[in-house]
Protein backbone atom coordinates (compact mmCIF):
# COMPACT_ATOMS: atom_id res chain seq x y z
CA UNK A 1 -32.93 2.81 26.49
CA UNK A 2 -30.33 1.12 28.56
CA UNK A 3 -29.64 -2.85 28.20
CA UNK A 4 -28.20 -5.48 30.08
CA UNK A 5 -25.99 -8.82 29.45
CA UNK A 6 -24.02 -11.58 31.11
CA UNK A 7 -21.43 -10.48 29.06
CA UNK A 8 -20.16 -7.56 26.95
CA UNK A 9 -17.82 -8.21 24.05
CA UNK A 10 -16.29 -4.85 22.70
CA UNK A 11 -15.16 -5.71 19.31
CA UNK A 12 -16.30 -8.21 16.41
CA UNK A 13 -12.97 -9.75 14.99
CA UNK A 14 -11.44 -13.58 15.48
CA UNK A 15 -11.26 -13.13 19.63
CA UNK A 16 -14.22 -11.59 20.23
CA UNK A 17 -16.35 -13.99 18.29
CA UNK A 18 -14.39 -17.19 19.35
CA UNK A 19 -14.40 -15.82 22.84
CA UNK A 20 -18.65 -15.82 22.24
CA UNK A 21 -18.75 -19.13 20.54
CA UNK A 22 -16.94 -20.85 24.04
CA UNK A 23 -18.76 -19.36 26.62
CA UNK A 24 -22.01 -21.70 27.73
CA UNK A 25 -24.80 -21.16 26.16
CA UNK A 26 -27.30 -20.37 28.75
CA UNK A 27 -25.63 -16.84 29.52
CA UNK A 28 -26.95 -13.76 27.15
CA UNK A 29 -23.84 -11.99 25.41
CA UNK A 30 -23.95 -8.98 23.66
CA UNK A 31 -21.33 -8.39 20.87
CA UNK A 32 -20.61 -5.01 19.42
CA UNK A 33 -18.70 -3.85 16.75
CA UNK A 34 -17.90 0.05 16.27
CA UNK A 35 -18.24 -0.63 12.14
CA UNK A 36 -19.84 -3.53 10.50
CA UNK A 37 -18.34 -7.40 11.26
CA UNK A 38 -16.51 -7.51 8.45
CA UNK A 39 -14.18 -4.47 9.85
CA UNK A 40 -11.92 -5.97 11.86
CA UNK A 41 -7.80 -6.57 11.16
CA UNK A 42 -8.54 -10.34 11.37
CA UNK A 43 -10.17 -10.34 8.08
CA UNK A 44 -7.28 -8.60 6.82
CA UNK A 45 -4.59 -11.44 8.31
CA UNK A 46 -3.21 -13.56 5.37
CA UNK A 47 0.13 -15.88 6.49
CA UNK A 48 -2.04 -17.77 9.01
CA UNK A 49 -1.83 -19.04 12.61
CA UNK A 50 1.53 -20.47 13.97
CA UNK A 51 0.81 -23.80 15.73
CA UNK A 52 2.43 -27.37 16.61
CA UNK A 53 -0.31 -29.52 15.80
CA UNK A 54 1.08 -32.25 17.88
CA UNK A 55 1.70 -33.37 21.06
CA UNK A 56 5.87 -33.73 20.51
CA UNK A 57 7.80 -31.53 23.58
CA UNK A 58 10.63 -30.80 21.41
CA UNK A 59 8.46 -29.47 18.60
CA UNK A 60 6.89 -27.43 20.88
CA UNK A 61 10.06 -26.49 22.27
CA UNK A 62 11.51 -24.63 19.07
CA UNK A 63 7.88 -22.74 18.79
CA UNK A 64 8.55 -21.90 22.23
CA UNK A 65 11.74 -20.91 21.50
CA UNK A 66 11.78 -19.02 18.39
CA UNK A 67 8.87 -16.71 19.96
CA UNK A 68 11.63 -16.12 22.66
CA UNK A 69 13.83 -15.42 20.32
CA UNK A 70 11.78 -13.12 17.71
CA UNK A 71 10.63 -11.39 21.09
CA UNK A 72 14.15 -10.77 22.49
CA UNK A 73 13.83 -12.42 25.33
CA UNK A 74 11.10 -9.74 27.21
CA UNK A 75 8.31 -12.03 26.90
CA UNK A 76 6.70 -13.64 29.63
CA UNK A 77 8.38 -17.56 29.35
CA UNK A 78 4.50 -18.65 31.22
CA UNK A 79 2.46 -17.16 28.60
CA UNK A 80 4.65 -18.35 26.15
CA UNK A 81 4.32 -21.92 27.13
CA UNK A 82 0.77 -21.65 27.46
CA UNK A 83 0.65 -20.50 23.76
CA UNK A 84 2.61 -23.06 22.15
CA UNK A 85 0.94 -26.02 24.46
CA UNK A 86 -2.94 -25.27 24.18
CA UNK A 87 -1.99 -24.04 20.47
CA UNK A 88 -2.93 -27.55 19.15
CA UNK A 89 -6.64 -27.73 21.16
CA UNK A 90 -7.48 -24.00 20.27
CA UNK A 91 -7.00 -24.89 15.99
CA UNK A 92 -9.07 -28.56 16.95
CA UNK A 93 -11.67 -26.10 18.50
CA UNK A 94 -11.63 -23.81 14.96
CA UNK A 95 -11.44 -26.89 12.82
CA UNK A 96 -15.32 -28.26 14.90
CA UNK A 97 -16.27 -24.70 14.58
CA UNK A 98 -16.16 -25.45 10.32
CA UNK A 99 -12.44 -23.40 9.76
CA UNK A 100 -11.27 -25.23 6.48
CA UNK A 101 -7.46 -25.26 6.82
CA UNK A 102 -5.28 -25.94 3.22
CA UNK A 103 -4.70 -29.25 2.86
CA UNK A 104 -2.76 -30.99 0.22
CA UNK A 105 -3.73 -33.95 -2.41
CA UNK A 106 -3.64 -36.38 0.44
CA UNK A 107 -5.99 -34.30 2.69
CA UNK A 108 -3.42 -33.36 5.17
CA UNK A 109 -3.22 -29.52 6.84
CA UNK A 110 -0.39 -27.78 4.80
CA UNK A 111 1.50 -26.15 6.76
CA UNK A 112 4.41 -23.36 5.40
CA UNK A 113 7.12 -21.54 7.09
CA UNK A 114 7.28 -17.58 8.14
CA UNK A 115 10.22 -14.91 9.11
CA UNK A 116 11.75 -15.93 12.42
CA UNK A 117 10.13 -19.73 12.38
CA UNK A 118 13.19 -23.03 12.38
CA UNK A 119 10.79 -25.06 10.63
CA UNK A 120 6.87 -25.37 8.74
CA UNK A 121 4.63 -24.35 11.32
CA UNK A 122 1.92 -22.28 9.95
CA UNK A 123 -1.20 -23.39 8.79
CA UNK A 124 -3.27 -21.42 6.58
CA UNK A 125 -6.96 -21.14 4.59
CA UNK A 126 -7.49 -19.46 1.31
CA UNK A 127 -4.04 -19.40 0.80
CA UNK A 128 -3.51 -16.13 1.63
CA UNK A 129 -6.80 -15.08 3.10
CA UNK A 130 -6.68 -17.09 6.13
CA UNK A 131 -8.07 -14.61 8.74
CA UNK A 132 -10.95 -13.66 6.15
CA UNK A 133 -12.15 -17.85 6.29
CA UNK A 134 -11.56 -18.04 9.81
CA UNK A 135 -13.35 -15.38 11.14
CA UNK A 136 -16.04 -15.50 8.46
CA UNK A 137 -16.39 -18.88 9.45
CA UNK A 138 -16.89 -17.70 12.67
CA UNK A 139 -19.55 -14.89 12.27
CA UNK A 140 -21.77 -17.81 10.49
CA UNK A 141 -21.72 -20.23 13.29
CA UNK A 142 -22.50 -17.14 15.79
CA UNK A 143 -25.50 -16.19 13.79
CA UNK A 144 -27.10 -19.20 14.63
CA UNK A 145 -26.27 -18.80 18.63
CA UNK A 146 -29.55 -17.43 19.80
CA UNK A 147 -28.37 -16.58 22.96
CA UNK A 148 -25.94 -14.37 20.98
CA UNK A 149 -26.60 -10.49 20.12
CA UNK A 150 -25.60 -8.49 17.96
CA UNK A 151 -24.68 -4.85 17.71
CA UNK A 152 -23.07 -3.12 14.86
CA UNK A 153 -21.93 0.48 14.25
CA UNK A 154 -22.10 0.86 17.74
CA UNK A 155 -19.23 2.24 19.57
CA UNK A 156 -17.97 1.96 23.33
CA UNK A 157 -16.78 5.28 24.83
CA UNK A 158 -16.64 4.39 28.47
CA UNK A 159 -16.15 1.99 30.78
CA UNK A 160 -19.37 1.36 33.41
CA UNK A 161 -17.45 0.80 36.96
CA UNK A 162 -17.99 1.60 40.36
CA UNK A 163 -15.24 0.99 43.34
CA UNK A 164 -14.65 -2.84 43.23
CA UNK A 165 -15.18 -3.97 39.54
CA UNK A 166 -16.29 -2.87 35.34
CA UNK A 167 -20.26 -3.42 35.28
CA UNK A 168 -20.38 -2.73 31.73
CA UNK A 169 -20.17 -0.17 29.05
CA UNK A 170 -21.35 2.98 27.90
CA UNK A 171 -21.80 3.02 23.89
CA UNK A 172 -22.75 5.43 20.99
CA UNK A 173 -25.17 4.14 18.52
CA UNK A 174 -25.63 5.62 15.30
CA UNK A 175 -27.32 9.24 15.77
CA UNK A 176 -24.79 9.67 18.49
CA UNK A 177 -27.68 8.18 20.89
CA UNK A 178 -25.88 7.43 24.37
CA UNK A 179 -26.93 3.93 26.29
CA UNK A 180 -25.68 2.21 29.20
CA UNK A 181 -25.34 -1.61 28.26
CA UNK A 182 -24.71 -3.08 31.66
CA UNK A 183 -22.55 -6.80 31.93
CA UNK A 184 -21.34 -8.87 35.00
CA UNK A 185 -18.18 -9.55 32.79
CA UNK A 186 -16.74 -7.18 30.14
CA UNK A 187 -14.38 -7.90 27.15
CA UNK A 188 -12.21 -6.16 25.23
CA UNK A 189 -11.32 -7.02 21.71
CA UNK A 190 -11.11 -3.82 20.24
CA UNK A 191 -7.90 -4.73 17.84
CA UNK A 192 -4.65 -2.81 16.86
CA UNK A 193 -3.71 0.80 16.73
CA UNK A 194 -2.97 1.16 13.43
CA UNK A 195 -5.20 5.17 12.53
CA UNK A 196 -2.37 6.10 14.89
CA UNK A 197 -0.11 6.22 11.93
CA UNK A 198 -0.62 7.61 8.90
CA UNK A 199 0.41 4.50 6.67
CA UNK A 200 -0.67 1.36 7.87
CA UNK A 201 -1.93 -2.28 7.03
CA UNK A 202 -4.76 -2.60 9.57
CA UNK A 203 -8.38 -1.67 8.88
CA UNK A 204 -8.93 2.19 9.30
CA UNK A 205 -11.71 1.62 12.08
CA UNK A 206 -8.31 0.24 14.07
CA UNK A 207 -8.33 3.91 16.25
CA UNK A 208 -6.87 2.35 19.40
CA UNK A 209 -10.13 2.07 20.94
CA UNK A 210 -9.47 -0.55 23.09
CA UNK A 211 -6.69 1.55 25.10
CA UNK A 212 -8.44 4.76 25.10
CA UNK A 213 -11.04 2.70 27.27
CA UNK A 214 -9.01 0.84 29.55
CA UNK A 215 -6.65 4.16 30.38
CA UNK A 216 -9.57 6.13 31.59
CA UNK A 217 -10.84 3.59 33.70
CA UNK A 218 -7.42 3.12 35.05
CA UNK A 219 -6.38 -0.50 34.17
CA UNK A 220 -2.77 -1.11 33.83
CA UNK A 221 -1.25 -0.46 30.49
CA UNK A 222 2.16 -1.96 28.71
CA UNK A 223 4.92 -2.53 26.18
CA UNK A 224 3.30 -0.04 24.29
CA UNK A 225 6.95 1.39 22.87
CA UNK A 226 6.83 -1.96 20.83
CA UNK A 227 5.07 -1.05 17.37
CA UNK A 228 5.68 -3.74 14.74
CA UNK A 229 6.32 -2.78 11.54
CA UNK A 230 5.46 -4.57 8.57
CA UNK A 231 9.01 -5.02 6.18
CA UNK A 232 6.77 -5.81 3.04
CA UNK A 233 3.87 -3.54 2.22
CA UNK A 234 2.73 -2.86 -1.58
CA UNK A 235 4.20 0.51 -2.05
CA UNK A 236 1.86 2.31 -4.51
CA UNK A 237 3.21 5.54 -5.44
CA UNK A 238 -0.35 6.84 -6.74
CA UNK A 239 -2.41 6.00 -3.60
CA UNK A 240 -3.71 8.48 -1.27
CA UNK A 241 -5.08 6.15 0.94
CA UNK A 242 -3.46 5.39 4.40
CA UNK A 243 -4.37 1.85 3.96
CA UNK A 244 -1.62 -0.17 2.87
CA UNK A 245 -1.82 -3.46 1.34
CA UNK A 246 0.09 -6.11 2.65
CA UNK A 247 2.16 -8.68 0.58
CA UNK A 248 2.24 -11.48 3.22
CA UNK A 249 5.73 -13.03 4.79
CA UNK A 250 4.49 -16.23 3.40
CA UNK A 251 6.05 -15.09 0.01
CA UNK A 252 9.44 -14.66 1.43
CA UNK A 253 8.74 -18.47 3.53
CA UNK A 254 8.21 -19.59 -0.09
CA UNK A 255 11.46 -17.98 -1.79
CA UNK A 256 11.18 -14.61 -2.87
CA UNK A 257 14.29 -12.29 -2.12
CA UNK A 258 14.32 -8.54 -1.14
CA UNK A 259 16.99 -6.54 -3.26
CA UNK A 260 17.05 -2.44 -3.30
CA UNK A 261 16.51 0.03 -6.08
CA UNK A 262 20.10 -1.23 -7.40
CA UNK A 263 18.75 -4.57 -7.77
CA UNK A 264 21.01 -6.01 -5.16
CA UNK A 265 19.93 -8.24 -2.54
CA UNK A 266 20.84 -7.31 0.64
CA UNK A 267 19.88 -8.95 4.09
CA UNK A 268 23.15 -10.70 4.39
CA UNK A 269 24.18 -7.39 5.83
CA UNK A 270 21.60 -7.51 8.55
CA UNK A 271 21.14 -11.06 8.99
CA UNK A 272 23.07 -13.70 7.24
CA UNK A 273 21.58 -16.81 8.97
CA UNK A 274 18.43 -15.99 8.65
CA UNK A 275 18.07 -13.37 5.51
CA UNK A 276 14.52 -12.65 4.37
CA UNK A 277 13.35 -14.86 7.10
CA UNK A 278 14.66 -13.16 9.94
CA UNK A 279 12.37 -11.56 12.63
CA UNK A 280 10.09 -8.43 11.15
CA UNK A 281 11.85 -5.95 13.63
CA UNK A 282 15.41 -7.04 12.04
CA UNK A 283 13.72 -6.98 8.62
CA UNK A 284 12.12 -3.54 8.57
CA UNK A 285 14.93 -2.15 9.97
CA UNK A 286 16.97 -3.34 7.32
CA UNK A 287 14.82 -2.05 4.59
CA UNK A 288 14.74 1.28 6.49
CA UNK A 289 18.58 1.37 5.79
CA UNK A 290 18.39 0.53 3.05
CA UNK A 291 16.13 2.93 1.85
CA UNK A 292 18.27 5.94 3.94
CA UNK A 293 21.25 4.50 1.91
CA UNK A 294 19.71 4.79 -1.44
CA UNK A 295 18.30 7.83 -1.12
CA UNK A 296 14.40 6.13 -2.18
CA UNK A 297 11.30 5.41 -0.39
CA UNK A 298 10.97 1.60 -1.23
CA UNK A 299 12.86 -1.49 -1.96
CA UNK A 300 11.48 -4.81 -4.03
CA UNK A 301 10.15 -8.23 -3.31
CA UNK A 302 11.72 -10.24 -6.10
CA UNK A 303 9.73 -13.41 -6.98
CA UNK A 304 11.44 -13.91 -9.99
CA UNK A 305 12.98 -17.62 -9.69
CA UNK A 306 9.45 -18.64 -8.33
CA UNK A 307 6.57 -19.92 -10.78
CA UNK A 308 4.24 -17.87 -12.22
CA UNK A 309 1.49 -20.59 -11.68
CA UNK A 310 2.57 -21.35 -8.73
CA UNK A 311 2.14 -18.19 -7.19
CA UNK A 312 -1.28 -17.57 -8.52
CA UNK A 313 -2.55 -20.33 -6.90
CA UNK A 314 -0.88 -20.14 -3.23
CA UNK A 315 -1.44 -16.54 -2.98
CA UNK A 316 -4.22 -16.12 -5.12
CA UNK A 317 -5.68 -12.34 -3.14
CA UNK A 318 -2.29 -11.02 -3.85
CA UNK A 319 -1.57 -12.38 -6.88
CA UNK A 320 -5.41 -10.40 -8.12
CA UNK A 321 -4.15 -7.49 -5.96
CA UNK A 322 -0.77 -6.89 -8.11
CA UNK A 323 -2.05 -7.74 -11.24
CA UNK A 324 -4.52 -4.91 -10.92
CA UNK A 325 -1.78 -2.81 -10.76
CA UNK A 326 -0.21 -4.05 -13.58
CA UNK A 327 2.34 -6.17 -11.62
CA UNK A 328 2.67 -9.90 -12.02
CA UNK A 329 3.96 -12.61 -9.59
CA UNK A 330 7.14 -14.18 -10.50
CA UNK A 331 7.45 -11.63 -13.32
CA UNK A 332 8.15 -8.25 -12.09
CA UNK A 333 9.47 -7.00 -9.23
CA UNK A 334 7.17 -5.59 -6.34
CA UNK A 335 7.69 -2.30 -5.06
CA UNK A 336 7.51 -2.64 -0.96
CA UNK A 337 8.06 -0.56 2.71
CA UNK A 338 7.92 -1.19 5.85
CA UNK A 339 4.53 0.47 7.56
CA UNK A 340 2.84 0.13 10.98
CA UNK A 341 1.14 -3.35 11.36
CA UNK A 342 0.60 -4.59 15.26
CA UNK A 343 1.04 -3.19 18.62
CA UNK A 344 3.23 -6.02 20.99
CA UNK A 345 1.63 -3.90 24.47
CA UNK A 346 -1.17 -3.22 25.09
CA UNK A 347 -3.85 -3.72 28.04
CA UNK A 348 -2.05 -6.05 30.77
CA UNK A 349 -3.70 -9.37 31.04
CA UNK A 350 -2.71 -12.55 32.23
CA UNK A 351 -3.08 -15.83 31.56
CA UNK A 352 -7.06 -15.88 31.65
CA UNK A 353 -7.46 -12.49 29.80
CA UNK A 354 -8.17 -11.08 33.05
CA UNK A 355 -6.85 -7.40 33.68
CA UNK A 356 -5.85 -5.15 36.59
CA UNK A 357 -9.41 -4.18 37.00
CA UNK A 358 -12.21 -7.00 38.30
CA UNK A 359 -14.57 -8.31 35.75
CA UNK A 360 -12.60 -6.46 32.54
CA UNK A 361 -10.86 -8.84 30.45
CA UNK A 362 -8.53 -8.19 27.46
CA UNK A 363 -8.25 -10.41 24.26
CA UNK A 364 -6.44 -10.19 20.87
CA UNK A 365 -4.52 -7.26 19.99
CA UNK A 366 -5.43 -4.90 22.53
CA UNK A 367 -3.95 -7.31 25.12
CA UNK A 368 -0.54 -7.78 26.57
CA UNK A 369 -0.94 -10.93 27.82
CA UNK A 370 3.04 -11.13 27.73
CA UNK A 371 3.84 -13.60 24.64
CA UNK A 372 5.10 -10.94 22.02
CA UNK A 373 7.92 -9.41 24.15
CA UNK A 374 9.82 -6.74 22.11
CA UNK A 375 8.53 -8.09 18.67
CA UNK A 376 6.13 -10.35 17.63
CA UNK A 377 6.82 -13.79 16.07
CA UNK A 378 4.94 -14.11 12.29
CA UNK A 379 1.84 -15.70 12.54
CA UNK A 380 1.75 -15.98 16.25
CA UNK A 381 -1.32 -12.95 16.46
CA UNK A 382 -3.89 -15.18 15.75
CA UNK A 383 -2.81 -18.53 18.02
CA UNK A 384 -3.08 -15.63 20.59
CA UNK A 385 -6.45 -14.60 19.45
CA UNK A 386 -7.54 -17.95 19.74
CA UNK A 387 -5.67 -19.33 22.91
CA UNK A 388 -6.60 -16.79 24.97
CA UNK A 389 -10.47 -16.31 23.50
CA UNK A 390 -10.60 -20.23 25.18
CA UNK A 391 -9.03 -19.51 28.35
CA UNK A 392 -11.70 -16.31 28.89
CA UNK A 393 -14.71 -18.26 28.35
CA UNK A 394 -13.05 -21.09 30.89
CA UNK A 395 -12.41 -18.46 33.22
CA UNK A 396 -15.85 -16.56 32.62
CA UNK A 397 -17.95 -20.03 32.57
CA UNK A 398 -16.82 -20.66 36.12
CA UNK A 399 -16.97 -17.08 37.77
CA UNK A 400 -20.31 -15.82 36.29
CA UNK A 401 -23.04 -17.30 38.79
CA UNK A 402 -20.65 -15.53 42.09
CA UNK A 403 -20.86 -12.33 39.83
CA UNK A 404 -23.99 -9.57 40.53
CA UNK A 405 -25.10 -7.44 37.69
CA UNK A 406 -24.83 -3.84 39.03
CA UNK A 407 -27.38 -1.72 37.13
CA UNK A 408 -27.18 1.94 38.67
CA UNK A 409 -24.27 3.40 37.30
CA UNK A 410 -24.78 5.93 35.26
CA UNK A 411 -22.65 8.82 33.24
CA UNK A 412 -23.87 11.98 31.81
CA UNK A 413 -21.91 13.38 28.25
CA UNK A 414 -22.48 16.44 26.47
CA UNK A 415 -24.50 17.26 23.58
CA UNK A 416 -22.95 16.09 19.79
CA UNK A 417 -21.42 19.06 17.83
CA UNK A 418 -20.37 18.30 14.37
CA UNK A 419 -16.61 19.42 15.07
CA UNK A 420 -13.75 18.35 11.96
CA UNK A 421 -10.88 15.95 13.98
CA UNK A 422 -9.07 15.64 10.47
CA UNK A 423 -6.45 17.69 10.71
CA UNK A 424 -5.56 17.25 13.95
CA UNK A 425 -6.02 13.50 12.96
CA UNK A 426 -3.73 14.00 10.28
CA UNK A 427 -0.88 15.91 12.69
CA UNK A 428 -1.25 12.92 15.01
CA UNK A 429 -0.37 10.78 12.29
CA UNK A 430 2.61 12.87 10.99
CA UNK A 431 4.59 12.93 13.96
CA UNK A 432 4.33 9.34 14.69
CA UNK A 433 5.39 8.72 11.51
CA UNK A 434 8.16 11.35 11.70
CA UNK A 435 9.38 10.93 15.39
CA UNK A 436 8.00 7.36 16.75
CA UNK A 437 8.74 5.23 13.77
CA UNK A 438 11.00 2.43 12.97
CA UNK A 439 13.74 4.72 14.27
CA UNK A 440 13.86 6.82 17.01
CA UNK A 441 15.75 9.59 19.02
CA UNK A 442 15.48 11.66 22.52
CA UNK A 443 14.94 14.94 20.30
CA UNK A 444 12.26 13.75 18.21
CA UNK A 445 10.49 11.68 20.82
CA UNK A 446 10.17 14.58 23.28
CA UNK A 447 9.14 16.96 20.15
CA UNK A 448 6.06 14.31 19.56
CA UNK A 449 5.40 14.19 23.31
CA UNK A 450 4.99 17.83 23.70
CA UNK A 451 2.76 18.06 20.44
CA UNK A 452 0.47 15.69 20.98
CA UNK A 453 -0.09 15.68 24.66
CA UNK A 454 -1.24 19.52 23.94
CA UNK A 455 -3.59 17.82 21.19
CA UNK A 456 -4.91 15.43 24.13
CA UNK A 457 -5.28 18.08 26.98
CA UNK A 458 -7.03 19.80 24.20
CA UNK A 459 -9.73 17.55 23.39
CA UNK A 460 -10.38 16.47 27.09
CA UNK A 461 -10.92 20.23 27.70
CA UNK A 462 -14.14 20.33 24.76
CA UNK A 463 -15.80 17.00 25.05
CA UNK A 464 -18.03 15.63 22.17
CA UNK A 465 -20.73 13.21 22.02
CA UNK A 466 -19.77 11.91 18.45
CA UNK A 467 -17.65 9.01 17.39
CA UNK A 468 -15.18 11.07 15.84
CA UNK A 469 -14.26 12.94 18.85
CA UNK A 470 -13.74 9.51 20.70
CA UNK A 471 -11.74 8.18 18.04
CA UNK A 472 -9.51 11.55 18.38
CA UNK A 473 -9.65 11.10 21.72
CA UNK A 474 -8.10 7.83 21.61
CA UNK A 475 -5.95 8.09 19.00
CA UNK A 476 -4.61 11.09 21.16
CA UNK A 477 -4.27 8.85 24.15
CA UNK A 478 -2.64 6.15 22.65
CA UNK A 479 -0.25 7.90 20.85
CA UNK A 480 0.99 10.04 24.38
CA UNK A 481 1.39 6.26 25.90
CA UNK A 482 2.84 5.08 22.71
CA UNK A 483 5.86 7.60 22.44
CA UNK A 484 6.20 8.24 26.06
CA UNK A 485 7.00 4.18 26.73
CA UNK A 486 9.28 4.91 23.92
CA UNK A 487 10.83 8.02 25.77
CA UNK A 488 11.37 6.00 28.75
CA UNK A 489 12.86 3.00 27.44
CA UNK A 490 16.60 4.32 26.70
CA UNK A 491 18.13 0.92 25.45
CA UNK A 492 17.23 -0.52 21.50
CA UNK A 493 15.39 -3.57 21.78
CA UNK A 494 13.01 -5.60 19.50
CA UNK A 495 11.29 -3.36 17.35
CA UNK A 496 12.09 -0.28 19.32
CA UNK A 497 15.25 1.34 18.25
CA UNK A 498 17.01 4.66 19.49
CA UNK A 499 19.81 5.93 17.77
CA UNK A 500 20.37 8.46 20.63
C-alpha cells in the first residue's frame, strides 16, 4: 500500500535525523533507513566535528582557511564561509538536542587538533566515539517526535518525479514488496560510497545509494574523481572482512609518529611543516610510497613516547579495539594503510541542500555542497552534516505550504529473482582498488572504464526487484562516474593523482 509525507528523508545517519529534528513540527516526515539506525558511517566517525565555537573573525578565518587549503583551493569560498560561520549555532543546536561534548575538570568543551588544522579546533564525545553519541543522541530525541516515522530495512530504488519537480520515492521493503511513498519535499542522506571498494572504513550498507538515485533521475552530479583515503587504517593481516577499522587522526593530533617497516619515520619527505599532521590526501600518498618503496603492504603508527594511561582513556574504543588483537597503545607499534574513507563529490547542492532538480535536496555525504574541494579537511564531515541539516529544514519550513503533494505517479518493476551480485560485486571492487585508487594512470583508468561500464549496461539490461540488484546497480553507477571524473580530470590535484 502506497504512503504519503510532507517530507521524505532517505537515510538514518547524523543529517538525516538532525535534518528531522529542525523541521516544524506540525509537518509528517517519514525517515527511512535501507538497514537498521544504527547502520550509518556517522556512528562509525571518531575524531569529532571541526568548529570555532566563537564569534572571533580571525579564528574563523584560519578554519576558513585551512579548509581552503586541505581542499586545494577547488572549493566553493561561499560554502566555505557558511561552514565555518553557522559552525558555532549548528554544535549550540546539538548541545539543546542532549550531545554531551568532552569537557575537562573545569567543565569546559575540550577541544584537540587534527591533520591539516593550525590550531585545537575539534570537539569530540566519547573520546573517540563521537559520531556514535551524537547521532545516538539523536535517534533518542527523534523517538519521542510523534510527528516523526520511522522506516527501517527499507530501501529507496527510485526517484517519484514528473516534469517540474521529485514527488517522492519508490522503496523496497523487506520481501522485496514495492510502494510508492509520496513527499512534497525529498531528502537525500544516503552516506558515502565506500562497498565501491573492496577495503574500506565506512559501514558495508554504504553502496552509493544516494548517487545511483539522483543519476537516474537526472540531477547534476560532481567532484566525484575526489575519493579520500584514509592514511591510518588497522591493517589486520588475518581479516577477510572488507571493513576496515579506523585508528582516528586524533592519535597523530595527540603525538604519535608514522615510521615504515624499517622503523624510520618518514613524512619529512612529503611534508616537513606539517608531518603527520598534514592533509589526508598528502598523508596517504605518502604512506603509499612508502609502502611501493619497501616492497610491504603497511607502515606503523608509533605511539610509543605517549602514555599508556593516557591513551586508554582518550581513545578508549581503540585502545579495546587493539588490545583485542594483542596490540597495546603506547606499547607496540600499530600496523596501518591507507583505505577508502569519504567521497568529496557527490550530488550538487547549494547552500540550502537544494539540488538541480525541484523539491530534491542533498545532505551529508552524498552532497557536494562545494566545501571539500579536492580533499576534505579532518573533522569537517560532520560540521557539514550538521550545517547544512539546519539550513534544509530553514529552507523546507518556509517553502512547504506553496508545495502540492502530487500522488499519481506511479512505476511498474519486474518480478524479484534470487540472482548472486557477488562476484561481479567483488570485480567492481577489484578494479577500483587496482586502477582508481590512491594512484592513478590513463591505461588503468580506461581499463576500469571499459570493465565496469559493460558490468552496468549489463545489469540495466536484466532488471531485479531485490535489494541486491539495486545495490549492484549502484555500485555499478557510481563507480562508471567515479573513474570517468577521474579519466577526465588530466592534472593531479587533492586526493586525485595521475602519474600519466
Amino acid at each position: 500500500m502506497n504512503q504519503q509525507c510532507d517530507v521524505l528523508i532517505i537515510g538514518a545517519g547524523l543529517s538525516g535525523l538532525l535534518t528531522a529534528l529542525n523541521i516544524d513540527a506540525k509537518y509528517q516526515i517519514l525517515v527511512i533507513a535501507k538497514e537498521t539506525f544504527m547502520n550509518s558511517n556517522s556512528m562509525l566517525a571518531q575524531g569529532g566535528i571541526a568548529v570555532e565555537m566563537n564569534t572571533d573573525p580571525i579564528l574563523h578565518q584560519g578554519h576558513f582557511e585551512d579548509t581552503l587549503k586541505a581542499g586545494a583551493n577547488l572549493n566553493d569560498p561561499a560554502a566555505v564561509r557558511a561552514l565555518v560561520d553557522h559552525g558555532n549555532e549548528a554544535i549550540k543546536r546539538l548541545i539543546e538536542l542532549g550531545v554531551d561534548f568532552d569537557k575537562d575538570a573545569d567543565n569546559n568543551i575540550v577541544f584537540t587538533k587534527e591533520g591539516g588544522h593550525s590550531r585545537n579546533r575539534i570537539v569530540h564525545a566519547g573520546g573517540d566515539a563521537s559520531g556514535y553519541h551524537t547521532t545516538k543522541t539523536l535517534l533518542t530525541e527523534i523517538s519521542l517526535r510523534r510527528n516523526i516515522r520511522f522506516l527501517e530495512h527499507s530501501m529507496a530504488i527510485d526517484l517519484l518525479q514528473n516534469e517540474k519537480r521529485i514527488c517522492g520515492a519508490t522503496v523496497l521493503t523487506e520481501g522485496s514488496k514495492t510502494l510508492h511513498i509520496y513527499a512534497k519535499k525529498t531528502i537525500l542522506a544516503t552516506g558515502g560510497i565506500g562497498s565501491v571498494y573492496n577495503a574500506t572504513t565506512n559501514d558495508l550498507s554504504a553502496t552509493g545509494d544516494g548517487i545511483g538515485l539522483a543519476f537516474r533521475a537526472g540531477a547534476k552530479i560532481k567532484n566525484m574523481e575526489f575519493v579520500q583515503f584514509h592514511p591510518t587504517a588497522f591493517f589486520d593481516e588475518e581479516s577477510k572482512s572488507r571493513k576496515r577499522f579506523l585508528i582516528s587522526e586524533a592519535v597523530r593530533g595527540e603525538g604519535a609518529k608514522l615510521i615504515n617497516v624499517l622503523k624510520q619515520r618518514f613524512m619529512q619527505k612529503y611534508h616537513p611543516e606539517l608531518m603527520e599532521l598534514a592533509p589526508r590526501d598528502i598523508v596517504s600518498q605518502a604512506i603509499y610510497r612508502e609502502m611501493y618503496d619497501t616492497w610491504t603492504d603497511h607502515v606503523f603508527l608509533d605511539t610509543r613516547e605517549l602514555d599508556t594511561k593516557f591513551l586508554e582513556k582518550r581513545f578508549p574504543t581503540i585502545f579495546e579495539h587493539l588490545k583485542l588483537h594483542g596490540l597495546i597503545m603506547g606499547i607496540d607499534l600499530i600496523p596501518v594503510a591507507p583505505c577508502e574513507h569519504f567521497i568529496c563529490g557527490g550530488v550538487d547542492a547549494d547552500l540550502k541542500g537544494r539540488t538541480s532538480i525541484r523539491d530534491l535536496y542533498a545532505v551529508g555525504e552524498v552532497a557536494n555542497t562545494g566545501v571539500h574541494g579536492a580533499n576534505r579537511l579532518a573533522s569537517n564531515s560532520l560540521l557539514e552534516c550538521v550545517v547544512f541539516a539546519i539550513e534544509i529544514a530553514k529552507d523546507i519550513n518556509t517553502t512547504i505550504e506553496s508545495t502540492e503533494l502530487e500522488t499519481n505517479i506511479t512505476k511498474s518493476y519486474p518480478p524479484k529473482a534470487e540472482f548472486n551480485y557477488k562476484p561481479i560485486r567483488k570485480k567492481i571492487g577489484d578494479y577500483m582498488d587496482e586502477h582508481v585508487g590512491i594512484v592513478r594512470n590513463t591505461d588503468g583508468l580506461t581499463l576500469a572504464l571499459e570493465v565496469i561500464s559493460k558490468i552496468y549496461e549489463d545489469l540495466l539490461k536484466f532488471p531485479n526487484s531485490t535489494k541486491y540488484y539495486y545495490e549492484t546497480l549502484n555500485l555499478a553507477t557510481t563507480a562508471k562516474i567515479i573513474t570517468n571524473a577521474a579519466l577526465e580530470r588530466k592534472v593531479s590535484i587533492g586526493c586525485h593523482l595521475r602519474i600519466k
